[in-house]
Protein backbone atom coordinates (compact mmCIF):
# COMPACT_ATOMS: atom_id res chain seq x y z
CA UNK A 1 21.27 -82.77 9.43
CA UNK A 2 21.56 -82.27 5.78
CA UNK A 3 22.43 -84.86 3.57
CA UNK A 4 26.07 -83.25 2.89
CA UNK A 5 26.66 -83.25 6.57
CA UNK A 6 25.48 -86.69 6.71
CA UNK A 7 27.99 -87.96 4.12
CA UNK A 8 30.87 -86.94 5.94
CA UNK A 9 29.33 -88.48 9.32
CA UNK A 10 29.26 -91.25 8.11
CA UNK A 11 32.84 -91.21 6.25
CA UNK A 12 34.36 -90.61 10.19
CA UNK A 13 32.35 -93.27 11.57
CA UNK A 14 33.21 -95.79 8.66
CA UNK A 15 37.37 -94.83 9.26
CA UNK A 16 37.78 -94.42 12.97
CA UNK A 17 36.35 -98.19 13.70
CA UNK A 18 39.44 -99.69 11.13
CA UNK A 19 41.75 -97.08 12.82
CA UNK A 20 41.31 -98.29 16.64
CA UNK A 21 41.50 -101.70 15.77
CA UNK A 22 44.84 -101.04 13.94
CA UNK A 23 46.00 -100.01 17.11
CA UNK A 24 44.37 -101.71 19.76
CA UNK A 25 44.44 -105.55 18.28
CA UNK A 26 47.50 -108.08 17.55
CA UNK A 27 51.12 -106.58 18.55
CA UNK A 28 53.30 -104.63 16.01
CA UNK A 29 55.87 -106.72 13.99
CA UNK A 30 58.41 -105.56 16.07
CA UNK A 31 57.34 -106.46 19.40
CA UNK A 32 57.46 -109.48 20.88
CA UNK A 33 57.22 -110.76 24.38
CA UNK A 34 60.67 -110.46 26.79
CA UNK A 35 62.63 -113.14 26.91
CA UNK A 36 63.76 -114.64 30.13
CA UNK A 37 66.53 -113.24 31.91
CA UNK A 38 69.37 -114.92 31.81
CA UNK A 39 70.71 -116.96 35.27
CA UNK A 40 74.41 -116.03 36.35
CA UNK A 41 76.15 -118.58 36.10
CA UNK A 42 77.76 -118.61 39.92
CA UNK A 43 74.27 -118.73 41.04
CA UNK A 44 74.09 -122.03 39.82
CA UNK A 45 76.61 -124.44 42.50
CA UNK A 46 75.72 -127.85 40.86
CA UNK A 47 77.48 -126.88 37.58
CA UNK A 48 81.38 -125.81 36.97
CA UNK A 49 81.57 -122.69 35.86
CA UNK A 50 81.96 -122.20 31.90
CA UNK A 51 85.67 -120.70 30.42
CA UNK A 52 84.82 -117.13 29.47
CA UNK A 53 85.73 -116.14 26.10
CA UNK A 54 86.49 -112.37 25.27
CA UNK A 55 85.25 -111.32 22.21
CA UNK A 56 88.10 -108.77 20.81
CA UNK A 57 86.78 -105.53 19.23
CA UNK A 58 88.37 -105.00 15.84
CA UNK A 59 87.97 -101.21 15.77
CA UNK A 60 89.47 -100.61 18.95
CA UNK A 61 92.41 -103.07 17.97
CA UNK A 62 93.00 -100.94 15.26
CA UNK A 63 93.06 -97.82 16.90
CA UNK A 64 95.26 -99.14 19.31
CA UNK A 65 97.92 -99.61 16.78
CA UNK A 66 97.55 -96.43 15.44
CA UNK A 67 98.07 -94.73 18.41
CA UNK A 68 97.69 -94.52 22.03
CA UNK A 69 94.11 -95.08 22.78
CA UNK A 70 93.10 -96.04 25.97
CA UNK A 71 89.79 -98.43 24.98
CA UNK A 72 87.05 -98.20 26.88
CA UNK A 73 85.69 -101.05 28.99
CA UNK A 74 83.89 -103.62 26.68
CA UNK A 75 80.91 -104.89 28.05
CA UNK A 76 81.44 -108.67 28.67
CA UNK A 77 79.07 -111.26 27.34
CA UNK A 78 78.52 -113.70 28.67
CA UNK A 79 77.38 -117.55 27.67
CA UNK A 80 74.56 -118.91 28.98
CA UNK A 81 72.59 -122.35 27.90
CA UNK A 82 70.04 -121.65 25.04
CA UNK A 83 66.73 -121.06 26.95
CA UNK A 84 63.75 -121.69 24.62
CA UNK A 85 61.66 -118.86 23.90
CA UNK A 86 57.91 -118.65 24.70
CA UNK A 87 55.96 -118.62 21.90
CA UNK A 88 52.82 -116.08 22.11
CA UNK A 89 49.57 -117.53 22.78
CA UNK A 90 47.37 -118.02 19.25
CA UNK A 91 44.66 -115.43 20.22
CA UNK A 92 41.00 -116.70 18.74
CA UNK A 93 39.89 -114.15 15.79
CA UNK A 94 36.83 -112.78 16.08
CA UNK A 95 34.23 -110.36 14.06
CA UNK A 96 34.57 -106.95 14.67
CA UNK A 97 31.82 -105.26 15.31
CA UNK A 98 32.79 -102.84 12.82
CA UNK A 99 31.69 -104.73 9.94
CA UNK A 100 28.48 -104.55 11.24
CA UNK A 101 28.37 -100.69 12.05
CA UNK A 102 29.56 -100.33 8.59
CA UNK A 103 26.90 -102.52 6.99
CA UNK A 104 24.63 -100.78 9.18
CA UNK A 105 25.74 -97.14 7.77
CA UNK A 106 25.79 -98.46 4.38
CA UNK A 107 22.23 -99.09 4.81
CA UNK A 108 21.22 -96.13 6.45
CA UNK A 109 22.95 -94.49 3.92
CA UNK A 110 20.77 -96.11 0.83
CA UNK A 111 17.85 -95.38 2.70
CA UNK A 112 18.66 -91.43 3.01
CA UNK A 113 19.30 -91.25 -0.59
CA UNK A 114 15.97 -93.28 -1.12
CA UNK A 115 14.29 -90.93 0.49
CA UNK A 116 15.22 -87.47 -0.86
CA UNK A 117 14.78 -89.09 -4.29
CA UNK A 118 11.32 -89.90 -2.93
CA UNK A 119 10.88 -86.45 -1.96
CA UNK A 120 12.19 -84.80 -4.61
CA UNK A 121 10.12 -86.64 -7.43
CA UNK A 122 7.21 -85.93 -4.98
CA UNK A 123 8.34 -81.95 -5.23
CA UNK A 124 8.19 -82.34 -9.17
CA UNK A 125 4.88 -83.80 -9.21
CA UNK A 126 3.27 -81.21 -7.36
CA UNK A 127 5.06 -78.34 -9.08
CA UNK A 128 3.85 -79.81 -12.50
CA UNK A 129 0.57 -80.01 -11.31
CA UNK A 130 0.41 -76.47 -10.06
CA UNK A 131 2.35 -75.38 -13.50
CA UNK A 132 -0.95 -77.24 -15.59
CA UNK A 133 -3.55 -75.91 -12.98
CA UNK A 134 -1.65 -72.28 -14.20
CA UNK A 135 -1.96 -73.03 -17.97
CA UNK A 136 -5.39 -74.40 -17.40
CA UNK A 137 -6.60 -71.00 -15.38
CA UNK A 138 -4.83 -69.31 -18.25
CA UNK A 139 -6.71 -70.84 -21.08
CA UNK A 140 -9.79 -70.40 -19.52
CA UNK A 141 -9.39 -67.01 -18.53
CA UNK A 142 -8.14 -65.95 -22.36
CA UNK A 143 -11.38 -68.14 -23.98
CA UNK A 144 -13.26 -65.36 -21.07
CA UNK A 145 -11.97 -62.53 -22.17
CA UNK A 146 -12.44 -63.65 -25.96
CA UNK A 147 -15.75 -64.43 -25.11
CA UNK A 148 -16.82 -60.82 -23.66
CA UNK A 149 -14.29 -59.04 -25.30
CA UNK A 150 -12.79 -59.13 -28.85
CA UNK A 151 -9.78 -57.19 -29.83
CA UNK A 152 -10.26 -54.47 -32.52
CA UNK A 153 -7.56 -55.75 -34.57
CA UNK A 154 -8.91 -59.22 -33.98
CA UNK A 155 -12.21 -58.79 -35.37
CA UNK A 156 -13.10 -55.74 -37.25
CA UNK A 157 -16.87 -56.64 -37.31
CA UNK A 158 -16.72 -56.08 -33.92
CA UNK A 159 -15.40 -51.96 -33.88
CA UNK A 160 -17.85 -49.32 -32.94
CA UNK A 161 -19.06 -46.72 -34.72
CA UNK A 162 -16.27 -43.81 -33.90
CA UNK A 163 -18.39 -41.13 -34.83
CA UNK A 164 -21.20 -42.14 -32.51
CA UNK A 165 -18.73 -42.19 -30.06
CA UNK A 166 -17.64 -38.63 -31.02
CA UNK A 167 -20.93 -37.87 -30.44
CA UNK A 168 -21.65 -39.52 -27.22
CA UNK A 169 -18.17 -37.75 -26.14
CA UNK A 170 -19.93 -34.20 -26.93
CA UNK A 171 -22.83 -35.38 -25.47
CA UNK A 172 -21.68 -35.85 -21.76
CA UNK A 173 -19.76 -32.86 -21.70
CA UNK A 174 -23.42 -30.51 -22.05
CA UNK A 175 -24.33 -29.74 -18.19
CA UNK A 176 -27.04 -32.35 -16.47
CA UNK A 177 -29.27 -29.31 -16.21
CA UNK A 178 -29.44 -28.75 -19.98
CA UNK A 179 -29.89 -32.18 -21.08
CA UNK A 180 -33.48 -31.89 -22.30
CA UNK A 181 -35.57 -34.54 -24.18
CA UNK A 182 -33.45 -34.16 -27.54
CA UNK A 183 -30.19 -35.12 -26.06
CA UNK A 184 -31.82 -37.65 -24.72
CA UNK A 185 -32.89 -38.95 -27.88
CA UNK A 186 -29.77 -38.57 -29.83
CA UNK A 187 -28.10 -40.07 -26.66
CA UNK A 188 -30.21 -43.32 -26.79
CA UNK A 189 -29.75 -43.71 -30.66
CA UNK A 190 -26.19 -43.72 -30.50
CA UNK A 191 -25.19 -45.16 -27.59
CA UNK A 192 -25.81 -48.60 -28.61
CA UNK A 193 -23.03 -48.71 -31.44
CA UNK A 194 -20.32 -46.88 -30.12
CA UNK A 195 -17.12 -47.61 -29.08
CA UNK A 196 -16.07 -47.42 -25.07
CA UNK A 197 -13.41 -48.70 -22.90
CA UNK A 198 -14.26 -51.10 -20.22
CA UNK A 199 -13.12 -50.35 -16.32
CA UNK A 200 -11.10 -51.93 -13.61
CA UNK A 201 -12.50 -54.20 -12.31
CA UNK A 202 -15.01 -54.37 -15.38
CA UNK A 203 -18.11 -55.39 -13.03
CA UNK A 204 -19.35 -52.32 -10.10
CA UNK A 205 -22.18 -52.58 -7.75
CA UNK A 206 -24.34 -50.12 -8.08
CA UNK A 207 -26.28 -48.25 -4.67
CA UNK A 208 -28.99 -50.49 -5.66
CA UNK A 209 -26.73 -53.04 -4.67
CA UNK A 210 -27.21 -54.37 -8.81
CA UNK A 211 -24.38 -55.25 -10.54
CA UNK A 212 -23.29 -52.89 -13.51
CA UNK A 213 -20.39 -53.42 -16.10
CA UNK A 214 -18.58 -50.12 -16.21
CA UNK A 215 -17.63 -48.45 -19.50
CA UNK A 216 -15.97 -45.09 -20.49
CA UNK A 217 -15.32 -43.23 -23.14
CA UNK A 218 -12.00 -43.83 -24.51
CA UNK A 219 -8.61 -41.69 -24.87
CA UNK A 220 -7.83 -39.34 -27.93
CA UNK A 221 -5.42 -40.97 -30.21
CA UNK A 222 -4.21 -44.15 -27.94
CA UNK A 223 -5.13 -47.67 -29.03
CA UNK A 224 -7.89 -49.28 -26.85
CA UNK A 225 -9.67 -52.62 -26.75
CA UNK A 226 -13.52 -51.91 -27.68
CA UNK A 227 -16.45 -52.97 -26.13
CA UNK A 228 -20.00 -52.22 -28.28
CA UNK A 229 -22.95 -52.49 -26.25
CA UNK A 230 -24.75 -53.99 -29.05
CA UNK A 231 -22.45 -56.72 -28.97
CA UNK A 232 -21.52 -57.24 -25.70
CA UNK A 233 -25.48 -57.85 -25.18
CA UNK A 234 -25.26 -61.36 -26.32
CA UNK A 235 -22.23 -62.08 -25.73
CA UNK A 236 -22.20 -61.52 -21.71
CA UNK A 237 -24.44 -58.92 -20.44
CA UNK A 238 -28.15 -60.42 -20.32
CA UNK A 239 -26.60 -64.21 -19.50
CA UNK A 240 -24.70 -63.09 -16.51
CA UNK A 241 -27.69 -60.20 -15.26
CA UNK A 242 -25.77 -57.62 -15.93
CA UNK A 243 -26.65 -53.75 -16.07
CA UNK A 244 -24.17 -51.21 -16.94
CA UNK A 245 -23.12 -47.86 -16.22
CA UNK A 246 -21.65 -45.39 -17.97
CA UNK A 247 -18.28 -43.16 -17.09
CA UNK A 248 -19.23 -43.91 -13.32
CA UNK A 249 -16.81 -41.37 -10.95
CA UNK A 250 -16.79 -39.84 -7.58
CA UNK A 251 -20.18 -41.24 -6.69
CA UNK A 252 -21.80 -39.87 -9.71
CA UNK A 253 -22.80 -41.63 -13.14
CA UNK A 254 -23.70 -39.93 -16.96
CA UNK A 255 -26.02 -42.73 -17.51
CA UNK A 256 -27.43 -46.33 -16.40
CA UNK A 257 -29.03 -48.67 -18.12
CA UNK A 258 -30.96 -51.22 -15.95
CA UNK A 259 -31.09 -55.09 -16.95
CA UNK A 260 -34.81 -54.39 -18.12
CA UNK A 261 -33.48 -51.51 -20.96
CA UNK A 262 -30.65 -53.82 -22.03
CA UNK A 263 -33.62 -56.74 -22.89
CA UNK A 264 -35.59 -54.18 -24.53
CA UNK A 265 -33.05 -53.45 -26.43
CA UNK A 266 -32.08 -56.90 -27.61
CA UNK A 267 -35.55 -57.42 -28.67
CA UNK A 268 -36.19 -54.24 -29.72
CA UNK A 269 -32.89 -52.22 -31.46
CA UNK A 270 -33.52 -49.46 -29.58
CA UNK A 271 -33.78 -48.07 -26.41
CA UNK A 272 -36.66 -45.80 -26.84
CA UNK A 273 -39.85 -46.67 -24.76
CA UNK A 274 -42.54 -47.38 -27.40
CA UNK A 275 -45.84 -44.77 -27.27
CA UNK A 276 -47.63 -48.08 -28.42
CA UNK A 277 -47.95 -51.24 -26.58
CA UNK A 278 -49.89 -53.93 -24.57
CA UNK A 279 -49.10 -53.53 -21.37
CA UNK A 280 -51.12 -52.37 -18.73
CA UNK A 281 -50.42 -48.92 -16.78
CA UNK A 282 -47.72 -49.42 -14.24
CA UNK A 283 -48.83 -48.59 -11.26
CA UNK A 284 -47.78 -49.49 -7.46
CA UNK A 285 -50.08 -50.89 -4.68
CA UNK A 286 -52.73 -54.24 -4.11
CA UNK A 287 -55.06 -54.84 -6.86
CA UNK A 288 -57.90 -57.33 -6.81
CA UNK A 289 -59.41 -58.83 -9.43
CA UNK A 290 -62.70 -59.28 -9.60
CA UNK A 291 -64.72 -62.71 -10.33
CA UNK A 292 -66.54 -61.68 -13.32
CA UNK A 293 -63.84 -60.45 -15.16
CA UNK A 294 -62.59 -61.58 -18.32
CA UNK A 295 -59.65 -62.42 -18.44
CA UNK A 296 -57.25 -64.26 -21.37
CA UNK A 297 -54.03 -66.68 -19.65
CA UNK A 298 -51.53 -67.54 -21.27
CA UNK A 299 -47.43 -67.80 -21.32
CA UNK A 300 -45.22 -65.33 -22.14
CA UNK A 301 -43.68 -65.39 -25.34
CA UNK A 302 -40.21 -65.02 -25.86
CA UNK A 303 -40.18 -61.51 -27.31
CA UNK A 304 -41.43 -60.77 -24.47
CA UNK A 305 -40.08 -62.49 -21.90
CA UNK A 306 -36.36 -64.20 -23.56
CA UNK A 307 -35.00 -67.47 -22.39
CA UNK A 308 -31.73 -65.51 -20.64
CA UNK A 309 -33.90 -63.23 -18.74
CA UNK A 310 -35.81 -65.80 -17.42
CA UNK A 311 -33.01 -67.37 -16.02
CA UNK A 312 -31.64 -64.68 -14.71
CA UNK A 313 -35.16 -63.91 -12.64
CA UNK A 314 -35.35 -67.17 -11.64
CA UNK A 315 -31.98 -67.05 -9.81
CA UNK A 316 -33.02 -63.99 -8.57
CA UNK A 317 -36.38 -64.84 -6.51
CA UNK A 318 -34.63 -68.42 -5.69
CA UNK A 319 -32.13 -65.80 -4.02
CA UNK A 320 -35.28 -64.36 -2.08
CA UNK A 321 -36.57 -67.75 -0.69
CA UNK A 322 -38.73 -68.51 -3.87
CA UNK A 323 -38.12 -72.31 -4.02
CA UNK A 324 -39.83 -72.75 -7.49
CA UNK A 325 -40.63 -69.32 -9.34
CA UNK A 326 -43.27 -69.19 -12.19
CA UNK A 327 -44.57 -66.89 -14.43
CA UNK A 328 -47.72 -66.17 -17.08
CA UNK A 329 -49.22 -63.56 -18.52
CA UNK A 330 -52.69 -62.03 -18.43
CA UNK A 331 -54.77 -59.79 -20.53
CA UNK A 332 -57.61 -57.46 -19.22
CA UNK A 333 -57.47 -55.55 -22.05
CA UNK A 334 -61.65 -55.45 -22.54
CA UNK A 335 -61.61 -53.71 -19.50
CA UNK A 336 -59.21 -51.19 -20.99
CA UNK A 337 -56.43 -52.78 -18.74
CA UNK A 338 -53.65 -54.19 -20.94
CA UNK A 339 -51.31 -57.38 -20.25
CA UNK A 340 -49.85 -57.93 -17.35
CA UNK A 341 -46.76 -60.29 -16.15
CA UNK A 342 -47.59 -62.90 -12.64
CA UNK A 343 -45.28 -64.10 -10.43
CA UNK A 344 -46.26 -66.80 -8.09
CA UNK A 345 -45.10 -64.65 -5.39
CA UNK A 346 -47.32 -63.53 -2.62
CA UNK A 347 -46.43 -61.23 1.12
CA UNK A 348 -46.75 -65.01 3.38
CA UNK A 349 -43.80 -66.00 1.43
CA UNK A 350 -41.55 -63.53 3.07
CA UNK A 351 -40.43 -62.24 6.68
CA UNK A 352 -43.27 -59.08 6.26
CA UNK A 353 -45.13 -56.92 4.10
CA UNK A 354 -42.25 -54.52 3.51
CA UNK A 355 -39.93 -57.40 2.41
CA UNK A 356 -42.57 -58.52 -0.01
CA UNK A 357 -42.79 -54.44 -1.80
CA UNK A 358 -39.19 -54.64 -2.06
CA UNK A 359 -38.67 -58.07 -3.61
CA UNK A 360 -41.54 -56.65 -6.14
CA UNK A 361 -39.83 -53.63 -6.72
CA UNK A 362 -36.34 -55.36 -7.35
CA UNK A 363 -38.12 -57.46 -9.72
CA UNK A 364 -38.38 -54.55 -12.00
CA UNK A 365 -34.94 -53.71 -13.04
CA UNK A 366 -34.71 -57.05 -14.46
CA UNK A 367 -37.97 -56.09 -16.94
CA UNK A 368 -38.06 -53.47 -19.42
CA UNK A 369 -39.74 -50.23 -17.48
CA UNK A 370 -43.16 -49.98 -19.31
CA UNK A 371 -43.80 -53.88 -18.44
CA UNK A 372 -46.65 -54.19 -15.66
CA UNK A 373 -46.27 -56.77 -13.18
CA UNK A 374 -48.53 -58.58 -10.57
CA UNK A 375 -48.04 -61.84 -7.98
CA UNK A 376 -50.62 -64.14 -6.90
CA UNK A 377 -50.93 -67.60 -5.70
CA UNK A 378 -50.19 -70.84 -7.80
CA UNK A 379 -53.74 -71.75 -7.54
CA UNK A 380 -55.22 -68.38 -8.73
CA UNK A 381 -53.88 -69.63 -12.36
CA UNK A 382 -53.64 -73.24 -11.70
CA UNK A 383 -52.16 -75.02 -15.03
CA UNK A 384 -51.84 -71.98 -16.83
CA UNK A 385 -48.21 -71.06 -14.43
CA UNK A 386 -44.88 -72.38 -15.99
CA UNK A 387 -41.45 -72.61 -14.64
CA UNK A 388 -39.31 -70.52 -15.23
């Protein structure tokens, strides 16, 4: 029952009560109990009979002058001795039960209305709550997309280079068969500081089940929000392990770049693979070291190894089962074998060999590509292994 319907409930209930006691209680002013009839008097034999007096009527005398008229019989009244009239019995007054239906309704009444105030301030609450959960999600979703994104008219220092992006357009449209080792080279210097378009949803997963921020070249003459992959490295990619691809459609991609080239990159300004460096000869399968060896420990610096990366691989092999990764560095090179990355990962820590290859091989998209990496046991470098 709504609260309207209520209301006029209640009205009937309050008006009928008064109503049927109107008519049901004490007699109407103009009744009043029957009087005795009288006695005739030649019923009574111990009294003479009284002289009857007629009681003329004065309209019928004067009709009777004016003309024949025959009057009609006049009823004859007759005299009696005054009999006293009963009085009606006093009857006791008593509460109505009305008054306390009405009370009751009254009450009942207060209470409804107490209620649906209740409720309704209840309503407010928790539709101003959700309204400043909104604003909140809001704010934090605009400082987001500030962080990873800054409008071009926002923050010129933040634009592209539009003629490298020119150039990357003319670039992708020269057939995959033709793209020899000079367009890769002018595709990796210029790549870096031009402008693109992000996609929707701005984060993919690649086949190898990575995750890669999608960008694309952007429209001829229509305003667009610019992402720089120079900038965006900072600002989002290597915290959140990102990768990215580029113009990825219908199951095919121009170009990927892994975790490992964005981090050589941010150390490096540039993408190209260096002819020069310290780093052992990557190469797949067991290797054992042998005892006379000499070998130089040590930690990883972080030009090599940055602080975001290392985060980012040790939520990775914590992923894999890895309860506390660490990492050093060796160098063979007086046996003409270069530096090479550990892992205090070994094949019993997982289900099987196979598991183990493909946890290593994972491991490398998160490392630039000419890095060479080994696991081994904590104890094999005891105090020389830090956390990562």
């Amino acid at each position: 029952m709504g609260l309207l319907d209520f209301f006029k409930k209640l009205k009937n209930d309050i008006t009928n009560p008064i109503n049927n006691r109107e008519q049901g209680g004490a007699h109407d002013k103009d009744e009043r109990p029957a009087f005795n009839q009288a006695r005739p008097v030649s019923d009574r034999n111990d009294e003479p009979a009284p002289q009857e007096k007629v009681v003329p009527n004065p309209v019928e005398e004067q009709l009777i002058e004016q003309e024949d008229y025959v009057a009609p019989d006049t009823p004859e009244v007759t005299l009696t001795e005054d009999i006293p009239l009963e009085e009606p019995e006093d009857l006791p007054l008593t509460t109505h039960d009305n008054v306390q239906t009405i009370q009751d309704k009254e009450a009942l009444l207060q209470q409804a209305l107490e209620e649906e105030q209740a409720l309704l301030e209840e309503q407010l609450a928790l539709q101003a709550e959700q309204h400043k959960h909104r604003q909140t999600q809001a704010r934090d979703a605009e400082a987001d997309e500030q962080t990873q994104t800054q409008h071009a008219d926002g923050d010129p220092s933040y634009l592209g280079n539009l003629e490298h992006t020119a150039l990357i357009d003319q670039l992708l449209r020269v057939p995959r068969d033709e793209r020899d080792d000079e367009w890769v080279g002018k595709f990796l210097s210029h790549v870096a500081t031009a402008s693109f378009v992000c996609g929707d949803p701005q984060v993919i997963q690649g086949p190898d089940n990575f995750p890669y921020f999608q960008i694309f070249i952007p429209e001829a003459n229509k305003p667009f929000q610019c992402y720089v992959l120079e900038h965006m490295l900072d600002d989002f990619l290597l915290e959140n392990g990102l990768g990215v691809a580029l113009e990825p459609k219908d199951g095919q991609v121009e170009w990927v770049l892994t975790y490992g080239d964005l981090l050589h990159y941010s150390v490096h300004r540039t993408f190209a693979i260096p002819k020069e460096h310290q780093f052992g000869k990557v190469k797949e399968g067991d290797e054992v070291i042998q005892q006379d060896e000499q070998i130089l420990v040590g930690a990883p610096s972080t030009a090599i190894l940055p602080t975001a990366a290392r985060a980012v691989i040790k939520s990775f092999l914590q992923a894999q089962g890895v309860a506390n990764p660490k990492v050093c560095i060796i160098d063979r090179s007086q046996h003409g074998k270069g530096q090479d990355l550990v892992f205090n990962i070994v094949p019993e820590q997982f289900e099987s060999q196979a598991h183990y290859r493909a946890i290593m091989q994972a491991l490398g998209w998160f490392i630039p590509r000419y890095y060479s990496y080994i696991g081994a046991q904590d104890h094999a470098f005891e105090g020389h292994f830090l956390p990562l």
